[in-house]
N, C-alpha and C. Protein backbone atom coordinates (compact mmCIF):
# COMPACT_ATOMS: atom_id res chain seq x y z
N UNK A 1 250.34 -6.47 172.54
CA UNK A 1 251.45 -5.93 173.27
C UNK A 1 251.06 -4.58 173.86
N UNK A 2 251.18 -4.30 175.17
CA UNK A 2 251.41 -2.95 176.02
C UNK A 2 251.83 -1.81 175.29
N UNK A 3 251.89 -0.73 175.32
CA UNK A 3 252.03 0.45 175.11
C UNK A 3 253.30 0.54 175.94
N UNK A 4 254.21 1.15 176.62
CA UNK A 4 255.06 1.73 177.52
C UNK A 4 254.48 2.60 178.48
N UNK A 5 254.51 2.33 179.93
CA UNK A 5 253.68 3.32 180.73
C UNK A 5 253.91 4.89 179.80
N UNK A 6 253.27 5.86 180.23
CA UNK A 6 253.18 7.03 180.12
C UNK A 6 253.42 7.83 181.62
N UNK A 7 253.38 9.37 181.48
CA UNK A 7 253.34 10.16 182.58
C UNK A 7 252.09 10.67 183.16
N UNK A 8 251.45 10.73 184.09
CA UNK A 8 249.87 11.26 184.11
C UNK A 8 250.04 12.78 184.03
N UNK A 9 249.38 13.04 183.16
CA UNK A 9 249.41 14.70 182.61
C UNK A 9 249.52 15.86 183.98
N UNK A 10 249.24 15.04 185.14
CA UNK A 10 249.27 15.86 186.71
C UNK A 10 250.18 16.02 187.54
N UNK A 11 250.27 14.54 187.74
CA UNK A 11 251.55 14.55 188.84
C UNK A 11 252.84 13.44 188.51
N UNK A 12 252.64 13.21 187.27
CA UNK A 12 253.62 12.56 186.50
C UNK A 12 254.03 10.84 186.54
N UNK A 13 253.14 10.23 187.61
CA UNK A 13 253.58 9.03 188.01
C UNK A 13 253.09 8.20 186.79
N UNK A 14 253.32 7.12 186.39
CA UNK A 14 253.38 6.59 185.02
C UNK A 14 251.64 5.56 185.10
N UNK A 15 251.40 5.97 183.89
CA UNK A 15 249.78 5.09 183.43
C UNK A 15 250.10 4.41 182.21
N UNK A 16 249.51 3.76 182.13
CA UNK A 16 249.06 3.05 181.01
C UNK A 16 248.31 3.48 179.81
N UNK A 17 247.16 4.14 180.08
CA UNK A 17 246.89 5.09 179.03
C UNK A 17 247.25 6.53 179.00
N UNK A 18 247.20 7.42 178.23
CA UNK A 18 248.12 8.84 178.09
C UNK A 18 246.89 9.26 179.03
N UNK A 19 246.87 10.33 179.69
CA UNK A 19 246.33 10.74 180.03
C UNK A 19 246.42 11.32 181.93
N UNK A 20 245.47 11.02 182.84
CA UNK A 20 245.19 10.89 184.24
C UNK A 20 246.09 9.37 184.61
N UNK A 21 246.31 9.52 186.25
CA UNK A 21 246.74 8.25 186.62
C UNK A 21 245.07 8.51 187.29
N UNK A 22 244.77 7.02 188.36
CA UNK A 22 243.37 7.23 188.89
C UNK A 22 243.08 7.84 189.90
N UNK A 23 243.69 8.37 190.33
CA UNK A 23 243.67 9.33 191.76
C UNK A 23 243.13 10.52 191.08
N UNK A 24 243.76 11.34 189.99
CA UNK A 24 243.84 12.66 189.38
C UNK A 24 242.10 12.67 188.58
N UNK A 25 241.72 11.12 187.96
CA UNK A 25 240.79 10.47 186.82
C UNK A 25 239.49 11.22 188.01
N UNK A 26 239.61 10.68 188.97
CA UNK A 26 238.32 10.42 190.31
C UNK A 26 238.25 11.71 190.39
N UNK A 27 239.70 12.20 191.00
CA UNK A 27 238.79 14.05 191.20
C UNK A 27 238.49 14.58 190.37
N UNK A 28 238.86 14.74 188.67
CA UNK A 28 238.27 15.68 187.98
C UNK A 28 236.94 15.09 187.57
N UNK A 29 236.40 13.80 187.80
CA UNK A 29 234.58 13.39 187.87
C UNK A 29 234.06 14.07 188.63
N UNK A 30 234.57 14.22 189.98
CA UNK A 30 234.47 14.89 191.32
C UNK A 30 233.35 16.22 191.10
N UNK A 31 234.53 16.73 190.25
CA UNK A 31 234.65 18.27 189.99
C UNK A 31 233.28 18.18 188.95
N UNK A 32 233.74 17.46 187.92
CA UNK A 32 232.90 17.90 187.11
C UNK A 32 231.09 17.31 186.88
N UNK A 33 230.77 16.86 188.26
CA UNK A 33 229.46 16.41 188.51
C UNK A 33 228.61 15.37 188.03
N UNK A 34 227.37 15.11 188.78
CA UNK A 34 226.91 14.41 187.92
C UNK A 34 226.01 14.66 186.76
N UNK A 35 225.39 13.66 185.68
CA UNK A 35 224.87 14.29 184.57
C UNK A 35 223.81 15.81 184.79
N UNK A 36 223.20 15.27 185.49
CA UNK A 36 221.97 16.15 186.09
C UNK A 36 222.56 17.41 186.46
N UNK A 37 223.44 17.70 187.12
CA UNK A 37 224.05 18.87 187.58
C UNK A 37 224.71 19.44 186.35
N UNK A 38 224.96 19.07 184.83
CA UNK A 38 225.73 19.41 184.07
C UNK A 38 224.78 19.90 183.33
N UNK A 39 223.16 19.28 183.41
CA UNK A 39 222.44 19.72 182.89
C UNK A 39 221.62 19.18 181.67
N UNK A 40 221.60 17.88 182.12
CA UNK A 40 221.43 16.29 181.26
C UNK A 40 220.09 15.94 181.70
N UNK A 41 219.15 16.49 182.06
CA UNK A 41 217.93 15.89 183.23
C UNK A 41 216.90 15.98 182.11
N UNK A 42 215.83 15.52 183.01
CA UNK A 42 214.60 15.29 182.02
C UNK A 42 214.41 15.68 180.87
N UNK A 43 214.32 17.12 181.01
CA UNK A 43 214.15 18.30 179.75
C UNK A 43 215.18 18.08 178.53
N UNK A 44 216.23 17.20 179.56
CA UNK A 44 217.01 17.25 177.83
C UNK A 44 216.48 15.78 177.39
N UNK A 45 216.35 14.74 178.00
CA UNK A 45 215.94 13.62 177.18
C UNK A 45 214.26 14.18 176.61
N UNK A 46 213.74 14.21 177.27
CA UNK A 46 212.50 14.50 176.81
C UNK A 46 212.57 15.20 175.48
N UNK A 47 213.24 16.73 175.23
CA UNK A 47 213.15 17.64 174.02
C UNK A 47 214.25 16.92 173.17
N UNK A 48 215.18 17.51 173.63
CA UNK A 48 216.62 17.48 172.77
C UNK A 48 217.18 15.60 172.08
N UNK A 49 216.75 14.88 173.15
CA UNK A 49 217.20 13.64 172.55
C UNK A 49 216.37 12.86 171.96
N UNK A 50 215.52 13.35 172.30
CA UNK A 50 213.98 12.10 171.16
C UNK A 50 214.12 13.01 170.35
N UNK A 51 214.31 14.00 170.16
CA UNK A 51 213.73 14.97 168.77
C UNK A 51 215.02 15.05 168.17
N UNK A 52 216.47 14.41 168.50
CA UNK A 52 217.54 14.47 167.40
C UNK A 52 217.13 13.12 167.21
N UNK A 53 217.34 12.15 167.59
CA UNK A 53 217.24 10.74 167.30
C UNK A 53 216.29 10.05 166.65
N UNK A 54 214.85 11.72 166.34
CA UNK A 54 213.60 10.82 165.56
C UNK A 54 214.44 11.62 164.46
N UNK A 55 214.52 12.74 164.40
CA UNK A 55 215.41 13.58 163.08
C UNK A 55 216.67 12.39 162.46
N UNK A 56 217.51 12.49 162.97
CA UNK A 56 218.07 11.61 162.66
C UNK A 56 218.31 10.65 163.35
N UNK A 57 217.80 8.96 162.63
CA UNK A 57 217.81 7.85 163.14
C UNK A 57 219.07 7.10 162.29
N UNK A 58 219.56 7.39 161.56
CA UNK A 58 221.33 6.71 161.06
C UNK A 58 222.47 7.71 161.62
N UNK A 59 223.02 7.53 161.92
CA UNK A 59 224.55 7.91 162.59
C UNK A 59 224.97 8.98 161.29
N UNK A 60 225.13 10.28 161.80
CA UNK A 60 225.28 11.33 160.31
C UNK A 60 227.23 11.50 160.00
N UNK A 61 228.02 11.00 160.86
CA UNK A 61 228.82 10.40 160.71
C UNK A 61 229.02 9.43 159.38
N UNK A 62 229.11 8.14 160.15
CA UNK A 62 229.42 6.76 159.29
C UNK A 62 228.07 6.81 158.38
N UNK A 63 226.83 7.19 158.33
CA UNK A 63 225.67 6.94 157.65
C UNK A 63 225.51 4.97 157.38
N UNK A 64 225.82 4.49 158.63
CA UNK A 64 225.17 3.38 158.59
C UNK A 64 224.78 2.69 159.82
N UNK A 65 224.87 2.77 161.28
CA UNK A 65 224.66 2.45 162.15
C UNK A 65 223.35 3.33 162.59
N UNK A 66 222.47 2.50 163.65
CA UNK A 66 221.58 3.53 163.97
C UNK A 66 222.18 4.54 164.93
N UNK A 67 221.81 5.64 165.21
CA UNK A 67 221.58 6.88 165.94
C UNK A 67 221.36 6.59 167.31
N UNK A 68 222.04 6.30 168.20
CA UNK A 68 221.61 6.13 169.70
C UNK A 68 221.99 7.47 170.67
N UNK A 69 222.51 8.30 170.14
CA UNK A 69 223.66 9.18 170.99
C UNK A 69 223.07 10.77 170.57
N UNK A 70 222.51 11.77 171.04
CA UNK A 70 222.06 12.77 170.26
C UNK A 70 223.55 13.62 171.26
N UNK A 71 224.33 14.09 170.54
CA UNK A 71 225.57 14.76 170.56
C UNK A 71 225.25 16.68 170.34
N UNK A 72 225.85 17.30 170.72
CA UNK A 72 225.52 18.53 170.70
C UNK A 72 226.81 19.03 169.63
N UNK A 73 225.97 19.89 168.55
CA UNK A 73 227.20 20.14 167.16
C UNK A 73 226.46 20.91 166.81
N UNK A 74 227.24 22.08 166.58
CA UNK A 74 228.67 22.29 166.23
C UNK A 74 229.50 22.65 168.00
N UNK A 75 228.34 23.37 168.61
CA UNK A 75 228.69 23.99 169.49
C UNK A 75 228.84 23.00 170.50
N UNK A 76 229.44 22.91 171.87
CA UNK A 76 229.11 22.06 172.82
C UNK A 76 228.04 22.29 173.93
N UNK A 77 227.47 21.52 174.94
CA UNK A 77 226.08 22.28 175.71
C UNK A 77 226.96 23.54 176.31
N UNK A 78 228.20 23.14 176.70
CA UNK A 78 228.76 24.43 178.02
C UNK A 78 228.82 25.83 177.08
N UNK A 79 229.24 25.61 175.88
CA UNK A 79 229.13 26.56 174.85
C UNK A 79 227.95 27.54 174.65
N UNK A 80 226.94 26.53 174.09
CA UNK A 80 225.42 27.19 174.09
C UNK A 80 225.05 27.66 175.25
N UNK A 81 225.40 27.37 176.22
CA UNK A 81 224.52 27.71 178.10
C UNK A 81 225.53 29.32 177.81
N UNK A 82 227.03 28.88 177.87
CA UNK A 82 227.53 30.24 177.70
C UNK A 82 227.38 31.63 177.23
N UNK A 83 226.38 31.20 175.83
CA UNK A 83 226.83 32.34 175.19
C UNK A 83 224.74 32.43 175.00
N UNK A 84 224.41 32.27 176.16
CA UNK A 84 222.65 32.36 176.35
C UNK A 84 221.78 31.61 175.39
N UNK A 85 222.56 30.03 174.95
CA UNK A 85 220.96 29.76 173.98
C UNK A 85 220.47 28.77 174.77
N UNK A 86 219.41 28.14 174.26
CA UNK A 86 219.11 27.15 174.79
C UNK A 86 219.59 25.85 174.29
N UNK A 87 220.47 25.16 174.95
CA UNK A 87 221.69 23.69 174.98
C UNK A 87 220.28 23.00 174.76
N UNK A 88 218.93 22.78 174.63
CA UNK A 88 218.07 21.98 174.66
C UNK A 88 217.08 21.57 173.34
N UNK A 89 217.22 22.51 172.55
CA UNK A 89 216.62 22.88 171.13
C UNK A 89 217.63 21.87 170.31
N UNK A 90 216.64 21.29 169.58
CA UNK A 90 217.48 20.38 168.65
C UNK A 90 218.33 20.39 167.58
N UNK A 91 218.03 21.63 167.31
CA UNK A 91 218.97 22.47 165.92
C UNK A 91 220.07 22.15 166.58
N UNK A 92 220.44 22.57 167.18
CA UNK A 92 222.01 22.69 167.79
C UNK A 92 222.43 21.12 168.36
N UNK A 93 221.72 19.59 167.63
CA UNK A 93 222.14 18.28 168.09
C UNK A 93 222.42 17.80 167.14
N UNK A 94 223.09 17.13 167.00
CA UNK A 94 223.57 15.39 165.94
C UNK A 94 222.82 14.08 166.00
N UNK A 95 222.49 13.13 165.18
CA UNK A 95 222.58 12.10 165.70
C UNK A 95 223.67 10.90 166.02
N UNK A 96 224.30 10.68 166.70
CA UNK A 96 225.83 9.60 166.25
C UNK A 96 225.33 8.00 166.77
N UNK A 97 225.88 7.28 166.01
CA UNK A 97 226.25 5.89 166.82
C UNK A 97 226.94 5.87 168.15
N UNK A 98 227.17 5.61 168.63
CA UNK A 98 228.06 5.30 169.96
C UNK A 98 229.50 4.89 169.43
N UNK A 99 229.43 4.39 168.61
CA UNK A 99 231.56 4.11 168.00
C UNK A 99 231.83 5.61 167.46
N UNK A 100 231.08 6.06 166.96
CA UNK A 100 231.29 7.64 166.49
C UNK A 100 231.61 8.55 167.22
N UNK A 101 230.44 8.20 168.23
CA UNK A 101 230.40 9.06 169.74
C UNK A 101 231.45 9.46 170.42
N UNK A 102 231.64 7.76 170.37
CA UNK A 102 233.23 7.52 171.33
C UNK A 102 234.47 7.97 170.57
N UNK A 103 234.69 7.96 169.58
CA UNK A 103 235.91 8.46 168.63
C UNK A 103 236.06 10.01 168.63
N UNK A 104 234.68 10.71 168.37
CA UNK A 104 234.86 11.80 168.20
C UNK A 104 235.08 12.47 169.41
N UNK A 105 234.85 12.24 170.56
CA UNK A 105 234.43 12.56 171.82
C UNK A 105 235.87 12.62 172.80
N UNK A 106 236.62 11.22 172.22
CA UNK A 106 237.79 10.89 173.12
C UNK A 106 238.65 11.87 172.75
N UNK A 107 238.55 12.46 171.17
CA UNK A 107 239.41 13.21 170.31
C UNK A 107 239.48 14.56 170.86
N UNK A 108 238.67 14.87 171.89
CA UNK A 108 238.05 16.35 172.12
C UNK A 108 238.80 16.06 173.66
N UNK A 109 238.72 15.22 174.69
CA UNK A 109 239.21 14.85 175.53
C UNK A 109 240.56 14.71 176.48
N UNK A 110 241.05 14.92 177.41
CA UNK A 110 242.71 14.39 177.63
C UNK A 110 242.80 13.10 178.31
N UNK A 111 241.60 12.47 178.27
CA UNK A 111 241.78 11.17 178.82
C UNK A 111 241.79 10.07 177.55
């Protein structure tokens, strides 16, 4: 069974999930770029995500799925860039599953 539309947190016209209707969803992607521009490019797979994901290869979460997702914790990358460290050093990563990922992630989220 459906949920009851909702209001889109913007301009109020009713969605289905809480959050954006898709007009409002598109521009704030818009806005907020693509990975590379956020600062997701080589240097971070290369350092930051092979070196959380060989560190930890089980999900430090659930401790039973493998590790596909190297997540930035405690701090977030915009956090670390903010306050001058380097978002790329692995100290400052997780390893998560992707159901973890997604749970913890949506929780942080307004979509």
């Amino acid at each position: 069974m459906l949920a009851p539309p909702r209001p889109c947190s913007v301009c109020g016209r009713p969605v289905l999930r809480a959050g954006r209707c898709e007009v409002h969803c598109r521009q704030s992607e818009r806005r907020r770029g693509s990975s590379s521009q956020r600062g997701y490019g080589v240097r971070h797979r290369r350092v930051f995500r092979a070196a959380v994901l060989d560190r930890d290869p089980v999900c430090v979460l659930c401790g039973v799925r493998p590790s596909v997702v190297a997540d930035h914790f405690p701090l977030s990358r915009r956090q670390l860039v903010s306050r001058g460290l380097d978002a790329d050093d692995p100290g400052y990563g997780r390893g998560l599953c992707e159901s973890c990922h997604n749970g913890y992630t949506s929780s942080l989220t307004c979509l």
